[in-house]
N, C-alpha and C. Protein backbone atom coordinates (compact mmCIF):
# COMPACT_ATOMS: atom_id res chain seq x y z
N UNK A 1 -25.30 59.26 26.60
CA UNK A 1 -25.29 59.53 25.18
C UNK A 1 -26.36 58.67 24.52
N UNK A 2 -27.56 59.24 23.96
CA UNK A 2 -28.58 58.44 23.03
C UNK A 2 -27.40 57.82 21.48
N UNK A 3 -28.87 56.54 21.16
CA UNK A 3 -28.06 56.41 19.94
C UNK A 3 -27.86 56.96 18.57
N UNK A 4 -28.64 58.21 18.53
CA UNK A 4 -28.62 58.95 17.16
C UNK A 4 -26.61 60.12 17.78
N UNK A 5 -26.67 59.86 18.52
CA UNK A 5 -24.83 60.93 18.96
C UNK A 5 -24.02 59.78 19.06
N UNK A 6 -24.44 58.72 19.68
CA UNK A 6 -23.59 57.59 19.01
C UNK A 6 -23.50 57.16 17.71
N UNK A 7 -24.11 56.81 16.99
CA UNK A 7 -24.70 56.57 15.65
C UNK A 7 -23.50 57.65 14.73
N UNK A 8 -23.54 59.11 15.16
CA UNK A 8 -22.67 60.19 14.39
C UNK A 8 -21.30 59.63 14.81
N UNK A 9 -20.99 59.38 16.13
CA UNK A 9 -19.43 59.46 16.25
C UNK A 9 -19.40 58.13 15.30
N UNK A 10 -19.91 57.27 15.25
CA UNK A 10 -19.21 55.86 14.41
C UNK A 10 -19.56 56.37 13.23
N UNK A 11 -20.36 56.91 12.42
CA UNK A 11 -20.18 57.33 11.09
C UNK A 11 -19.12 58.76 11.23
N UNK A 12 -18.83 59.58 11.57
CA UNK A 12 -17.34 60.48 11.42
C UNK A 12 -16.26 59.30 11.78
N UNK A 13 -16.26 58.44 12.89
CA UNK A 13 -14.66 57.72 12.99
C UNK A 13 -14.88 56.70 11.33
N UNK A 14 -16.07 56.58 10.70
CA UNK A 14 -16.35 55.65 9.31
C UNK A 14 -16.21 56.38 7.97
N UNK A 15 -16.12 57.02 8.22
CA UNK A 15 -16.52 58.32 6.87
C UNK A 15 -15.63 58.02 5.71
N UNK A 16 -13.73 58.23 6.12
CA UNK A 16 -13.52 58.12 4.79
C UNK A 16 -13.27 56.73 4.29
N UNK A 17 -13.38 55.79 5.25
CA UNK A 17 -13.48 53.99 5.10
C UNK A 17 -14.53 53.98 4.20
N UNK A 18 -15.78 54.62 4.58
CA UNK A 18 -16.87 54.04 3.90
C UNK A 18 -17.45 54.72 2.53
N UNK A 19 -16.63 55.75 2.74
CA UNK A 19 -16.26 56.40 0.97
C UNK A 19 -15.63 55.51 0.22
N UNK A 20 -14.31 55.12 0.61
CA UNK A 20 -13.21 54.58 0.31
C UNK A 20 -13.88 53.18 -0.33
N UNK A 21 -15.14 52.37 0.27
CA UNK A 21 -15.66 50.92 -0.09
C UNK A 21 -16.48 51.25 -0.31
N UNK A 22 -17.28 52.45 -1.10
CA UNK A 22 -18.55 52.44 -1.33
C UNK A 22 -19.91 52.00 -0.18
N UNK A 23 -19.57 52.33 0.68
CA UNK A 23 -20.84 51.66 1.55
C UNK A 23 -21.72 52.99 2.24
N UNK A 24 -22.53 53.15 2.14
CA UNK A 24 -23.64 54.54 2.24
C UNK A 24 -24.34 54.80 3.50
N UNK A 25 -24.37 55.60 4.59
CA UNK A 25 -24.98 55.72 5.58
C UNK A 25 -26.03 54.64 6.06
N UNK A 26 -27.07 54.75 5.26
CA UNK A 26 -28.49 54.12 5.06
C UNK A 26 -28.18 52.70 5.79
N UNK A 27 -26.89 51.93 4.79
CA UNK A 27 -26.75 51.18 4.68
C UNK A 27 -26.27 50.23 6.60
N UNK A 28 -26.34 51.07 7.10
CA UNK A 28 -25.46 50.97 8.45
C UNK A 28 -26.53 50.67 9.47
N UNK A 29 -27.68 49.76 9.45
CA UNK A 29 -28.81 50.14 10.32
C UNK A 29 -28.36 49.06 11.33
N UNK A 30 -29.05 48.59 12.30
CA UNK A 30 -28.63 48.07 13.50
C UNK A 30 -28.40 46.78 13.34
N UNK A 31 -28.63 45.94 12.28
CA UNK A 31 -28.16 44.06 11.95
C UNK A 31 -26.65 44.62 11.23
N UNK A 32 -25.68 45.78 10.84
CA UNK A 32 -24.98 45.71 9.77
C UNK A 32 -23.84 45.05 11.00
N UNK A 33 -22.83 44.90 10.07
CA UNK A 33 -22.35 44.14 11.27
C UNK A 33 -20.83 44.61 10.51
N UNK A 34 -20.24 45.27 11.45
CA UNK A 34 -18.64 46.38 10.99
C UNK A 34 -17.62 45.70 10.47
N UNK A 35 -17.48 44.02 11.01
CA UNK A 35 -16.29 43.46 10.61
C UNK A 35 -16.74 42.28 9.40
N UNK A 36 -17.49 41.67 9.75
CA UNK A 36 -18.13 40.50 8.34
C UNK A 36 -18.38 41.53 7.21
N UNK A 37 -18.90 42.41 7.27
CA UNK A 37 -18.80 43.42 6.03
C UNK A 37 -17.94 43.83 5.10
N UNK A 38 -16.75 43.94 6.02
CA UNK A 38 -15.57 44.30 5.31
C UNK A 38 -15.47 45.21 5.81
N UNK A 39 -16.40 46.54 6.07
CA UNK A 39 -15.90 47.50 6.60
C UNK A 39 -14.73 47.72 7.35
N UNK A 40 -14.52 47.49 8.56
CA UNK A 40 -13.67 46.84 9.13
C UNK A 40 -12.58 45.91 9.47
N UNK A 41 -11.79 45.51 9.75
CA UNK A 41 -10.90 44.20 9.93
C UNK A 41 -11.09 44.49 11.84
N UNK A 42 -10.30 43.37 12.33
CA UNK A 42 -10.20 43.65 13.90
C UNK A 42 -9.32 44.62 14.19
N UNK A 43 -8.81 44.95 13.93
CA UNK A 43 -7.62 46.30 14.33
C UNK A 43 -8.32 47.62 14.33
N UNK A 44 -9.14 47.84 13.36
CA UNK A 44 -10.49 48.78 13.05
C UNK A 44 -11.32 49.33 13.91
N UNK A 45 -11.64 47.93 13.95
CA UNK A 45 -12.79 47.41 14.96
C UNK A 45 -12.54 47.90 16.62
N UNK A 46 -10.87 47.38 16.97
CA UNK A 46 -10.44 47.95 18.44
C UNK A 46 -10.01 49.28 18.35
N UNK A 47 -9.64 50.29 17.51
CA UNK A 47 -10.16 51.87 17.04
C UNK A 47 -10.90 51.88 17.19
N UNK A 48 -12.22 51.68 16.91
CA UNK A 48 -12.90 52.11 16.64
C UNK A 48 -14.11 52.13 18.32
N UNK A 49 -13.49 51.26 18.68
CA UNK A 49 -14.14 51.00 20.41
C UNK A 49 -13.51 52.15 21.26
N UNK A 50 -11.91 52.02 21.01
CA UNK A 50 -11.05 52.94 22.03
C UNK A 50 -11.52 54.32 21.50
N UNK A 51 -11.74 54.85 20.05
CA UNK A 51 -12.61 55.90 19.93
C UNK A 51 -13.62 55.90 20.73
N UNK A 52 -14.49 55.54 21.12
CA UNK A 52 -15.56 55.56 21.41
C UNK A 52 -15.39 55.85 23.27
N UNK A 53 -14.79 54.88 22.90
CA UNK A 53 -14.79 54.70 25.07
C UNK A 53 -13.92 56.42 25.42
N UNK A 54 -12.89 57.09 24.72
CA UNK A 54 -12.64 57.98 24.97
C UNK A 54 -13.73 59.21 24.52
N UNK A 55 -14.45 58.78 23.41
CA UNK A 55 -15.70 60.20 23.15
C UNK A 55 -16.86 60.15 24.26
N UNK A 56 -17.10 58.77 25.07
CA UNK A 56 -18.21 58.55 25.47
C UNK A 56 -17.79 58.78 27.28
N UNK A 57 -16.37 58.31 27.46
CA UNK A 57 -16.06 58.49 28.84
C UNK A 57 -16.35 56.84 29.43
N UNK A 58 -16.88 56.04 28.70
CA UNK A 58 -16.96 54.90 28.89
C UNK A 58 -15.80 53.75 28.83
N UNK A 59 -15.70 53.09 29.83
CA UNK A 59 -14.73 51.87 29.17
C UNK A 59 -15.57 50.70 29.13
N UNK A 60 -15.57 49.48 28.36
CA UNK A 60 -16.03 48.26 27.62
C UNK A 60 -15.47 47.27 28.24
N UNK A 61 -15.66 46.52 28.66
CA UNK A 61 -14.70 44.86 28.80
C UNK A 61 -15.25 44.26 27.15
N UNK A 62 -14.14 45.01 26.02
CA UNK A 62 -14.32 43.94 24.90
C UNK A 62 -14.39 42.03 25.06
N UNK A 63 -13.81 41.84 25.85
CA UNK A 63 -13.76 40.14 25.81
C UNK A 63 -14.68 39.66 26.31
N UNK A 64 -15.61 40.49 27.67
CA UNK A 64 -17.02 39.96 27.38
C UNK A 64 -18.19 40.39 26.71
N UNK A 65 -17.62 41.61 25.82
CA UNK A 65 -18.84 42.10 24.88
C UNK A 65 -18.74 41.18 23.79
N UNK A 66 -17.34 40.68 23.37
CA UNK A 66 -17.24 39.96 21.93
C UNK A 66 -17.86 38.27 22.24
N UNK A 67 -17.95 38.10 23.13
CA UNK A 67 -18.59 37.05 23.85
C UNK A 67 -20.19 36.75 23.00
N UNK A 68 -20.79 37.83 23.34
CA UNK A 68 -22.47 37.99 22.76
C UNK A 68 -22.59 37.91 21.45
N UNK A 69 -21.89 37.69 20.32
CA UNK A 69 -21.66 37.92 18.93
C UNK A 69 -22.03 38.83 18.21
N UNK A 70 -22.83 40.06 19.28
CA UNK A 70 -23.61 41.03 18.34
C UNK A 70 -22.40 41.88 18.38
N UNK A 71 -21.60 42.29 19.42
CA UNK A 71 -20.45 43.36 19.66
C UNK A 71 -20.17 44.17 18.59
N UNK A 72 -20.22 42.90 17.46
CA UNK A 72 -19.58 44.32 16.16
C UNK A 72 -20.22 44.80 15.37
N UNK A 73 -21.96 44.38 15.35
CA UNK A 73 -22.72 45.31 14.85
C UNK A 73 -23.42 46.37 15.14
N UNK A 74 -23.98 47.43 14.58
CA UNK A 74 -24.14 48.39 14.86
C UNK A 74 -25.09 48.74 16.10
N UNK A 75 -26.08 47.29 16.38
CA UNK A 75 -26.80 47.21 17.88
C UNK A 75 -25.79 46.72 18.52
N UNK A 76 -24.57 46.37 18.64
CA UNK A 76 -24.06 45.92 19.65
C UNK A 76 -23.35 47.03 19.62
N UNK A 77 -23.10 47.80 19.06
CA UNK A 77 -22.08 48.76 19.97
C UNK A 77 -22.87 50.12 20.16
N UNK A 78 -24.21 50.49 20.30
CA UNK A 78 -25.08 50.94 20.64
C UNK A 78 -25.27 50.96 22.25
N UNK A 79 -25.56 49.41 22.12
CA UNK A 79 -25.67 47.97 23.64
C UNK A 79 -24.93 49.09 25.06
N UNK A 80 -23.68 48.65 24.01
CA UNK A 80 -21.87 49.09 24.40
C UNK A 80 -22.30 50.29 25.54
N UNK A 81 -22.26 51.53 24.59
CA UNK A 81 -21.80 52.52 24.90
C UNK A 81 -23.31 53.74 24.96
N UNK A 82 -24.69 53.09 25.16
CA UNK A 82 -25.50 54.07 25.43
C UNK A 82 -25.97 53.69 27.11
C-alpha cells in the first residue's frame, strides 16, 4: 500500500473527529503528530492502528514503534504500515 491509500484510510477513520475539532486535511502533513494535537487521545490512537493493521493486512509491534517517538505522527504511521 503507497502512502497517498494510506494517507485516505487515516483521513476516512479521521473525518468526523476532524470536523468535529476543526482541523482540515492540509493540515495533516507528515510532522502533524495525531495525539499532541489533540486529535487523538491514546485509545484513538490504538483504533486507529488496529484499523489500519486490519485495512492493510499488516500487524505492528506498537511497543516498539512507540519506542521511535515519531509512531504517532503522520510519518510514523506511514513508516508503520507502507
Amino acid at each position: 500500500m503507497d502512502s497517498k491509500q494510506l494517507h485516505a484510510l487515516i483521513i476516512g477513520h479521521l473525518a468526523d473527529r476532524m470536523v468535529r475539532l476543526g482541523v482540515h486535511e492540509r493540515e495533516l502533513d507528515k510532522g502533524f503528530d495525531l495525539v499532541r494535537s489533540g486529535l487523538l487521545d491514546s485509545l484513538g490512537y490504538i483504533d486507529l492502528v488496529a484499523a489500519l493493521e486490519q485495512a492493510t493486512g499488516r500487524q505492528v509491534d506498537l511497543e516498539k514503534a512507540l519506542e521511535s517517538g515519531e509512531a504517532t505522527t503522520m510519518k510514523g504511521l506511514y513508516e508503520l504500515f507502507s
